[in-house]
Protein backbone atom coordinates (compact mmCIF):
# COMPACT_ATOMS: atom_id res chain seq x y z
CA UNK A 1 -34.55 -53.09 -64.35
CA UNK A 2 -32.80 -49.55 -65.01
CA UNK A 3 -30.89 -48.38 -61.82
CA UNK A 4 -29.70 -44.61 -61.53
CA UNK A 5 -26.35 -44.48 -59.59
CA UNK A 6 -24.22 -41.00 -59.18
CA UNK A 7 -21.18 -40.71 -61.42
CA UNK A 8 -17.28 -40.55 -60.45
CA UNK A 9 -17.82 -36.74 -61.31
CA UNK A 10 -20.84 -36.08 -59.17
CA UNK A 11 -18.84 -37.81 -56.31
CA UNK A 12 -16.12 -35.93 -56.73
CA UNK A 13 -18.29 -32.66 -56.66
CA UNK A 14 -19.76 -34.02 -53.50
CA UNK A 15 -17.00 -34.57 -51.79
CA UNK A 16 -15.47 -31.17 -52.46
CA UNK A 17 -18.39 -29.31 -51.54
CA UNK A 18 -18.93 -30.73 -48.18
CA UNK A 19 -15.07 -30.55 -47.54
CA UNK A 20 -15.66 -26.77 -48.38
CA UNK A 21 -18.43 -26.28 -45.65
CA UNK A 22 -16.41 -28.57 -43.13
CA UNK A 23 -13.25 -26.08 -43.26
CA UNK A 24 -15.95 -23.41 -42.94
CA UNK A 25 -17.27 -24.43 -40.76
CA UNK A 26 -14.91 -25.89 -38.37
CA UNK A 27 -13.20 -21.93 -39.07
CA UNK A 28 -16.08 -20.65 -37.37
CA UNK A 29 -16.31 -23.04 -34.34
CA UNK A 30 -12.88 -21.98 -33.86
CA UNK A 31 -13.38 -18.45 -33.78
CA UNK A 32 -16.23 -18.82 -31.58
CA UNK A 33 -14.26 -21.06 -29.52
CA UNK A 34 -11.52 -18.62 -29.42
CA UNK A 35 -13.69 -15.31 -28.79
CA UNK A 36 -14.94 -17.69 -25.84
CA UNK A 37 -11.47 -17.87 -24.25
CA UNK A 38 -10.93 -14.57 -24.82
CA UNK A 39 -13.88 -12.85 -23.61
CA UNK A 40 -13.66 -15.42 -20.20
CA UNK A 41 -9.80 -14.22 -20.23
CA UNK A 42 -10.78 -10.44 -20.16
CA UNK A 43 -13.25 -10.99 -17.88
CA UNK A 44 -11.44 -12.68 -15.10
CA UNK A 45 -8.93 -9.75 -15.66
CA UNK A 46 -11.40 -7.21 -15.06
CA UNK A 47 -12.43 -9.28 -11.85
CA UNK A 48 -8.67 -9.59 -10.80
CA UNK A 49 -8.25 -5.97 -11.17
CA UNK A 50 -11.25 -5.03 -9.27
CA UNK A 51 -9.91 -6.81 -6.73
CA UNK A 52 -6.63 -5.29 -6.58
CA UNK A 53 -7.80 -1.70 -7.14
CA UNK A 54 -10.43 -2.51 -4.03
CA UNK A 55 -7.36 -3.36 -1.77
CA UNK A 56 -5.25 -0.79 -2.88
CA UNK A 57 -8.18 1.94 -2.01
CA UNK A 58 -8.79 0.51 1.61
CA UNK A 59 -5.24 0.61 1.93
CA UNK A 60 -4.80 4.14 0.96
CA UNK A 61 -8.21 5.31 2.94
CA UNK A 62 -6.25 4.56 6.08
CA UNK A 63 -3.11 6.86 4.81
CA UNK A 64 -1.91 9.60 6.74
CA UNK A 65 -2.22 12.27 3.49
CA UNK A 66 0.97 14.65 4.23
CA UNK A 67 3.25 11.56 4.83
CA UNK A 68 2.15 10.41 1.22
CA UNK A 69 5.00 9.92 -1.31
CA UNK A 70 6.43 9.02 -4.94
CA UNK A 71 9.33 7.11 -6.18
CA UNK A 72 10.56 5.72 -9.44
CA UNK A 73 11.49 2.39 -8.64
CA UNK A 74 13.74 1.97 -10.93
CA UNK A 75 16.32 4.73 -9.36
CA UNK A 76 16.60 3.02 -6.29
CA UNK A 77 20.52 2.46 -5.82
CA UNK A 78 22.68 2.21 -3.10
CA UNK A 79 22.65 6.02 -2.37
CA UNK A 80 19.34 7.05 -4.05
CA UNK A 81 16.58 9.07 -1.75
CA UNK A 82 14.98 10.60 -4.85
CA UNK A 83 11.14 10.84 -4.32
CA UNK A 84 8.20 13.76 -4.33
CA UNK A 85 5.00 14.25 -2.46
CA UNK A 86 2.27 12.54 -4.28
CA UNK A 87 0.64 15.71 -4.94
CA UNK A 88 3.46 17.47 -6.46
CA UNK A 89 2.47 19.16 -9.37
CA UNK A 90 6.07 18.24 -10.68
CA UNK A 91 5.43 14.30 -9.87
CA UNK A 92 5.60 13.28 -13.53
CA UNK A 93 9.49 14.54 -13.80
CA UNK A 94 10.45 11.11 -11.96
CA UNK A 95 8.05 9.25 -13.77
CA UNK A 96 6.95 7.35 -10.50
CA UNK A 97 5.46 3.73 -10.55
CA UNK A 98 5.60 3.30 -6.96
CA UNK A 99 3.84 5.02 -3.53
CA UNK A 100 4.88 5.14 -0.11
CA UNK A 101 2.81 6.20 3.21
CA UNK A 102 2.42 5.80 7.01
CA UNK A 103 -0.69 4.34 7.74
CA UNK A 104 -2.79 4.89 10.47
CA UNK A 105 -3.83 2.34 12.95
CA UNK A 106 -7.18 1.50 11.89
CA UNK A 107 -7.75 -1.64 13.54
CA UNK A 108 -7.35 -0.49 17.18
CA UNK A 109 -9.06 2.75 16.51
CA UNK A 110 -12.56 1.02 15.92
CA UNK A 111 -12.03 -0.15 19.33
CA UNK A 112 -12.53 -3.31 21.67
CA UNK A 113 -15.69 -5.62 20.28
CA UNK A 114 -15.41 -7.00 23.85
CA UNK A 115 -16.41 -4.28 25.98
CA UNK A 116 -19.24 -4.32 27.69
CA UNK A 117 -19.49 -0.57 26.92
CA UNK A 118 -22.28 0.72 24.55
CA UNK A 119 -19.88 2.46 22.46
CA UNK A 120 -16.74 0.67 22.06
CA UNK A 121 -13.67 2.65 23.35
CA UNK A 122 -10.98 3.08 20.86
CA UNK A 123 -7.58 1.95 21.42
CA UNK A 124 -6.62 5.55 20.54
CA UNK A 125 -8.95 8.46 20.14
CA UNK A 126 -7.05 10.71 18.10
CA UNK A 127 -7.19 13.39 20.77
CA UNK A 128 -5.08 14.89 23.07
CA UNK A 129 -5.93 17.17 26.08
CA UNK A 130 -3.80 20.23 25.61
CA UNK A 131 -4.54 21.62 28.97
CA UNK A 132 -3.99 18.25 30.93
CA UNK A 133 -1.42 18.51 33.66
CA UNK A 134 -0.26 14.95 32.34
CA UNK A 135 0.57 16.58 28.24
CA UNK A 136 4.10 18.00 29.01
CA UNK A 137 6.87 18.05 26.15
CA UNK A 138 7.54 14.54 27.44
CA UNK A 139 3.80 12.75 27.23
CA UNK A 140 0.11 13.61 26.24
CA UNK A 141 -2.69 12.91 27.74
CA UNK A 142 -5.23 11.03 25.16
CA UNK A 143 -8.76 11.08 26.50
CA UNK A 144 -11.00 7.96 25.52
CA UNK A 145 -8.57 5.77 24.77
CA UNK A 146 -7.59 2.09 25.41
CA UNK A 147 -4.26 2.17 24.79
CA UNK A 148 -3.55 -1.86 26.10
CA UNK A 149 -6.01 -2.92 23.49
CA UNK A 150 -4.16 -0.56 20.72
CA UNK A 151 -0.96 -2.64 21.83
CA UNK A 152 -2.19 -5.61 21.73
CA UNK A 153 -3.86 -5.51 18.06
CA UNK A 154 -0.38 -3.93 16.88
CA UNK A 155 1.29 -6.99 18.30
CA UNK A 156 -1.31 -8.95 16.29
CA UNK A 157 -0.58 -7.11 13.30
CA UNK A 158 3.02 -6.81 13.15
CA UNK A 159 4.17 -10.41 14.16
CA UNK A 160 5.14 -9.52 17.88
CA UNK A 161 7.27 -6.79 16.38
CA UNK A 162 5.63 -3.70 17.44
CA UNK A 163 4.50 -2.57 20.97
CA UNK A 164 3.33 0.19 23.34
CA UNK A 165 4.56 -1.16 26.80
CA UNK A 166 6.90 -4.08 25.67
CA UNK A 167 10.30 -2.84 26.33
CA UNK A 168 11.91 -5.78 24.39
CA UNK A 169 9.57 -4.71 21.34
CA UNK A 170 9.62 -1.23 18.61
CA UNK A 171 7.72 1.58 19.01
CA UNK A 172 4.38 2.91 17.08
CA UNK A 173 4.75 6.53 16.01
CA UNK A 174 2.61 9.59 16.87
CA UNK A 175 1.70 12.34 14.02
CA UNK A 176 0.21 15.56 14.88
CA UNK A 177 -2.02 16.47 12.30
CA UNK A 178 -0.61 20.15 12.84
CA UNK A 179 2.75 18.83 12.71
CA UNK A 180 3.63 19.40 8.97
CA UNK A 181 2.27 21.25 5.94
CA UNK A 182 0.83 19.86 2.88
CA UNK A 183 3.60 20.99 0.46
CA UNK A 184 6.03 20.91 3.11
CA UNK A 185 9.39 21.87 1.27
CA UNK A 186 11.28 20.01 3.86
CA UNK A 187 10.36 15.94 2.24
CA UNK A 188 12.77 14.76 4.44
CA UNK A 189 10.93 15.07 8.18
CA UNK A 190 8.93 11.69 7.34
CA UNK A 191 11.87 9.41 6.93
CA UNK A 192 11.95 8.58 3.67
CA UNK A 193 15.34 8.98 3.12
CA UNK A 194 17.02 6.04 2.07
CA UNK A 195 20.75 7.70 2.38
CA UNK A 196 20.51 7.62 6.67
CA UNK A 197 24.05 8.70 6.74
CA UNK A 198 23.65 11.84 4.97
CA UNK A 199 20.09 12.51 6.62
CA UNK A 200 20.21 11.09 10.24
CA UNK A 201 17.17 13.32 11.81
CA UNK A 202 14.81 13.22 9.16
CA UNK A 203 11.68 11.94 11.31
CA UNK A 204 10.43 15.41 12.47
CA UNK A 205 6.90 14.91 11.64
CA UNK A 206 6.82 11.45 14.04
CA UNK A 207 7.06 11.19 17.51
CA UNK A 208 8.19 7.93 19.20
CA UNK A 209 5.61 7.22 22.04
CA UNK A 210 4.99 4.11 24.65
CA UNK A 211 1.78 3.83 26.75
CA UNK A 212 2.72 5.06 30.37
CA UNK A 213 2.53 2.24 32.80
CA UNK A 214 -0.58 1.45 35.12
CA UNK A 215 -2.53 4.57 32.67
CA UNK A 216 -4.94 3.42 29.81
CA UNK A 217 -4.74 7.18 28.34
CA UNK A 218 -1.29 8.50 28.55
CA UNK A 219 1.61 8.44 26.20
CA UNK A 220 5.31 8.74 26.64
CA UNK A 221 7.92 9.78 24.19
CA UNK A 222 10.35 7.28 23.97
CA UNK A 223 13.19 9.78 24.24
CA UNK A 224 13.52 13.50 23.31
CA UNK A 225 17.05 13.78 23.89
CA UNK A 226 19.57 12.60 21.24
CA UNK A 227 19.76 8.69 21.27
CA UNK A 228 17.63 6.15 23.03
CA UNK A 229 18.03 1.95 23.06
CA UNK A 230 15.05 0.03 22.43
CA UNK A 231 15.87 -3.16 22.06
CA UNK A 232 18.98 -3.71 19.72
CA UNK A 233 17.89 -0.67 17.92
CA UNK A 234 19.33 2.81 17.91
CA UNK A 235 16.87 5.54 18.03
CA UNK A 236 17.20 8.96 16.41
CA UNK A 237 14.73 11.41 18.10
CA UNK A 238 15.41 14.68 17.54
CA UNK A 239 15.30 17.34 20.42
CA UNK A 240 13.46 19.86 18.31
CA UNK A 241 10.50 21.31 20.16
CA UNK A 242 7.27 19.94 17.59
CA UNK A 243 4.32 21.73 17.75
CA UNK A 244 1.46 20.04 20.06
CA UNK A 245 -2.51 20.32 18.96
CA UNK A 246 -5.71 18.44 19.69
CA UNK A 247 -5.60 16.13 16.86
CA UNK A 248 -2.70 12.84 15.70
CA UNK A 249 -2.77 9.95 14.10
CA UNK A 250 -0.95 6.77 15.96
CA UNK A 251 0.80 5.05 13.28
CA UNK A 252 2.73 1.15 13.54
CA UNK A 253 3.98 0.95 10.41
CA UNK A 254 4.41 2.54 6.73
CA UNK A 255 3.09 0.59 3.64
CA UNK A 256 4.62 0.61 -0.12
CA UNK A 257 3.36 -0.66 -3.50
CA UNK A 258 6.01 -1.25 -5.91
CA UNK A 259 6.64 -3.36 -9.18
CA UNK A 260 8.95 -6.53 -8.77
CA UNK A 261 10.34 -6.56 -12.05
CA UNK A 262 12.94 -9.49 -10.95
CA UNK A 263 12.12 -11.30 -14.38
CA UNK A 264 13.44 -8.52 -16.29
CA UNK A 265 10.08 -7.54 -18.09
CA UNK A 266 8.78 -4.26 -17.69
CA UNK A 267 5.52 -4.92 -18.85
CA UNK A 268 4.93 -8.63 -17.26
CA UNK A 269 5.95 -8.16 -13.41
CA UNK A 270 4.40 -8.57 -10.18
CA UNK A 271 2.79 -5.73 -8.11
CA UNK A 272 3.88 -6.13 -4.59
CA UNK A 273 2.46 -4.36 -1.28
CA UNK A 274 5.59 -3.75 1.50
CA UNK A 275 4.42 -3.78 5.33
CA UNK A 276 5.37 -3.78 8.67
CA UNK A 277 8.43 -1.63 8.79
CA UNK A 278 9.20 1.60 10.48
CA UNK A 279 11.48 4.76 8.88
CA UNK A 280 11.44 6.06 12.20
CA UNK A 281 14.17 3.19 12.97
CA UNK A 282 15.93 4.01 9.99
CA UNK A 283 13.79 1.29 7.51
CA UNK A 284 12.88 1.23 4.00
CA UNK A 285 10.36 -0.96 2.46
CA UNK A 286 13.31 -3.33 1.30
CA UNK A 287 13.33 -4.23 5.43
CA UNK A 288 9.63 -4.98 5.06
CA UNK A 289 7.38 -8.00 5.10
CA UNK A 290 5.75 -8.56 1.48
CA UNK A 291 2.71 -9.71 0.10
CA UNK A 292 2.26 -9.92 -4.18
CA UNK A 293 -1.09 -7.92 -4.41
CA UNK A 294 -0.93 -9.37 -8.54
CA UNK A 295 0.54 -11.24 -11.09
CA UNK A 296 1.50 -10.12 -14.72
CA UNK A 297 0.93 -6.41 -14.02
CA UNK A 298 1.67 -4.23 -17.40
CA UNK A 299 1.50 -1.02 -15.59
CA UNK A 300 0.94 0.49 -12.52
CA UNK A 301 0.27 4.39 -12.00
CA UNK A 302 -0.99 6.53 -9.28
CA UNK A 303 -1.53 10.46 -9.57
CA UNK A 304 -3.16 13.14 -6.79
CA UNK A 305 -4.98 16.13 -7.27
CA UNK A 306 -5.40 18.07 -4.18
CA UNK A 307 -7.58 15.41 -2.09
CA UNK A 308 -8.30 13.26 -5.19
CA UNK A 309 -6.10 9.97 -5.70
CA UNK A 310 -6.28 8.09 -9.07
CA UNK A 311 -4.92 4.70 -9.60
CA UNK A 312 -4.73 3.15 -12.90
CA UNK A 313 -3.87 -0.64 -13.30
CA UNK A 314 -3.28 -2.92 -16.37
CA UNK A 315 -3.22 -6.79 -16.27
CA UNK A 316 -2.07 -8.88 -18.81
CA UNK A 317 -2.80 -12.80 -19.72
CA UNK A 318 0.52 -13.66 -19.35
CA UNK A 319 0.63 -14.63 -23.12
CA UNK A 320 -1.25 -17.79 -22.23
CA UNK A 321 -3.01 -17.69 -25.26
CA UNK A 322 -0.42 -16.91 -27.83
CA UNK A 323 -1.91 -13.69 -28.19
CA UNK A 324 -1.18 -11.14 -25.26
CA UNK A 325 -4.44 -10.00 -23.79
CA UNK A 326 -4.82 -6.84 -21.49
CA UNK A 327 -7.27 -5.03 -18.98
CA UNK A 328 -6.90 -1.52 -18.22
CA UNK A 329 -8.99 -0.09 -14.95
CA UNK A 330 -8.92 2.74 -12.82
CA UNK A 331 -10.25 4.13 -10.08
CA UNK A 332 -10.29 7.62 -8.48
CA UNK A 333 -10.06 8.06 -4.41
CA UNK A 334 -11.96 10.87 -3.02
């Protein structure tokens, strides 16, 4: 009996071919493996920055807009107060990557979920009778408000660091919404001003106030006249006659969002929100709590137009891959 077998040569053909189709084809499970990682990779980066951009708006919607400013982090040295307005048409000539603002209290102002009331009673109303017997230059008399409740969610808030009737605790802050111009040329009434020395009554546009005791709807100044002691800090408040209207804000603390570029990378650092600290007592965001908002930030960028706030974000992979990946987002603030 004849058998048919395959030769050494059709072996060897064999063998080549199917180790052709196995590099292939183990090529293209790679790429496909890798477009996999990289596709999950941008997506959790455009998640992350959602995120982010989502805090960084609710944040912002709670700004008091003519207290809003720009630095370049970068110039920040022992002596440096260099910043604009946010909406400075000349904002780009400091090439700013970080924002500063007083924020308003929003947490008080929805008011007390425990009252029995049918409309919950704000811990501050935003309004001030002008023609009150009780709003002198000295106090104002705030109609619909709860001030005891607005104390005690700024106590919350601030770590037992902030107060309107504790006299062993800071101050809020009260801004008339008269009190200062857009483009105000003077920068230097909101307290920014790192240099204190050179600049020692640069909180115009903020009035120190306490909640009067035994009233639920009066505030005090702190002081009017040169220094006042609260606590173991020393008090600027300037004796400058402000100009009273119907409307303020009631303010605990100012916020910041700045790059820590500690690792030396200035296109891999973290983002990082300042909080709870008050440039009415002198502080700058380096006295401030800290929270890192996100990790492996390539750049960070915030413009205004008028009433229009853009923010821009990029996140990178952190070069986890081998081959730097990067999401870009932005998001506009009306």
């Amino acid at each position: 009996m004849r058998r048919v077998a395959f030769t050494l040569v059709e072996m060897v053909m064999v063998i080549v071919i199917l180790g052709i189709v196995s590099m292939i084809g183990s090529d293209v499970i790679s790429q496909v493996f890798k477009g996999n990682i990289h596709a999950k990779i941008t997506n959790d980066l455009e998640k992350e920055s959602d995120i982010v951009l989502d805090q960084i708006v609710k944040r912002l919607r709670n700004a008091i807009p003519k207290s809003m400013i720009a630095r370049n982090v970068h110039s920040l040295g022992p002596n440096a107060f260099k910043y604009k307005f946010l909406i400075d048409e000349n904002l780009s000539s400091i090439d700013p990557d970080m924002i500063e603002w007083l924020g308003r209290d929003y947490e008080s102002f929805m008011g007390d979920p425990s009252d029995n009331d049918i409309i919950n009673k704000p811990g501050w109303s935003g309004l001030i009778d002008v023609d009150s017997p009780d709003t002198t230059r000295s106090s104002f008399k705030t109609p619909g408000s709860k001030l005891s409740y607005a104390s005690s969610v700024m106590e919350a808030l601030s770590d037992g660091t902030v107060s309107l009737d504790d006299p062993n605790l800071r101050r809020p802050a009260l801004v008339f919404k008269c009190g200062a111009t857009l483009l105000d040329a003077n920068r230097s009434k909101w307290g920014w001003d790192i240099n204190r020395t050179a600049y020692p009554n640069d909180t115009d546009n903020t009035l120190v106030v306490e909640k009067r005791a035994g009233s639920e709807d009066i505030l005090d100044i702190v002081s009017i006249n040169g220094i006042a002691s609260v606590g173991n800090q020393l008090l600027d408040q300037s004796n400058t006659p402000k100009d009273v209207c119907e409307q303020y804000y009631l303010t605990w603390s100012a916020y910041a969002i700045a790059p820590d570029r500690t690792g030396g990378n200035d296109h891999d650092f973290k983002l990082v929100l300042y909080y709870n600290y008050q440039p009415w007592y002198g502080d700058t965001f380096r006295d401030a709590q800290k929270v890192v908002l996100a990790e492996h930030v390539s750049s960070f960028r915030v413009r205004a137009f008028l009433d229009n706030i853009r923010i821009k974000l990029c996140l990178n992979d952190g070069n986890i891959t081998g081959t730097k990946l990067g999401f870009c987002k932005e998001k506009v603030l009306y």
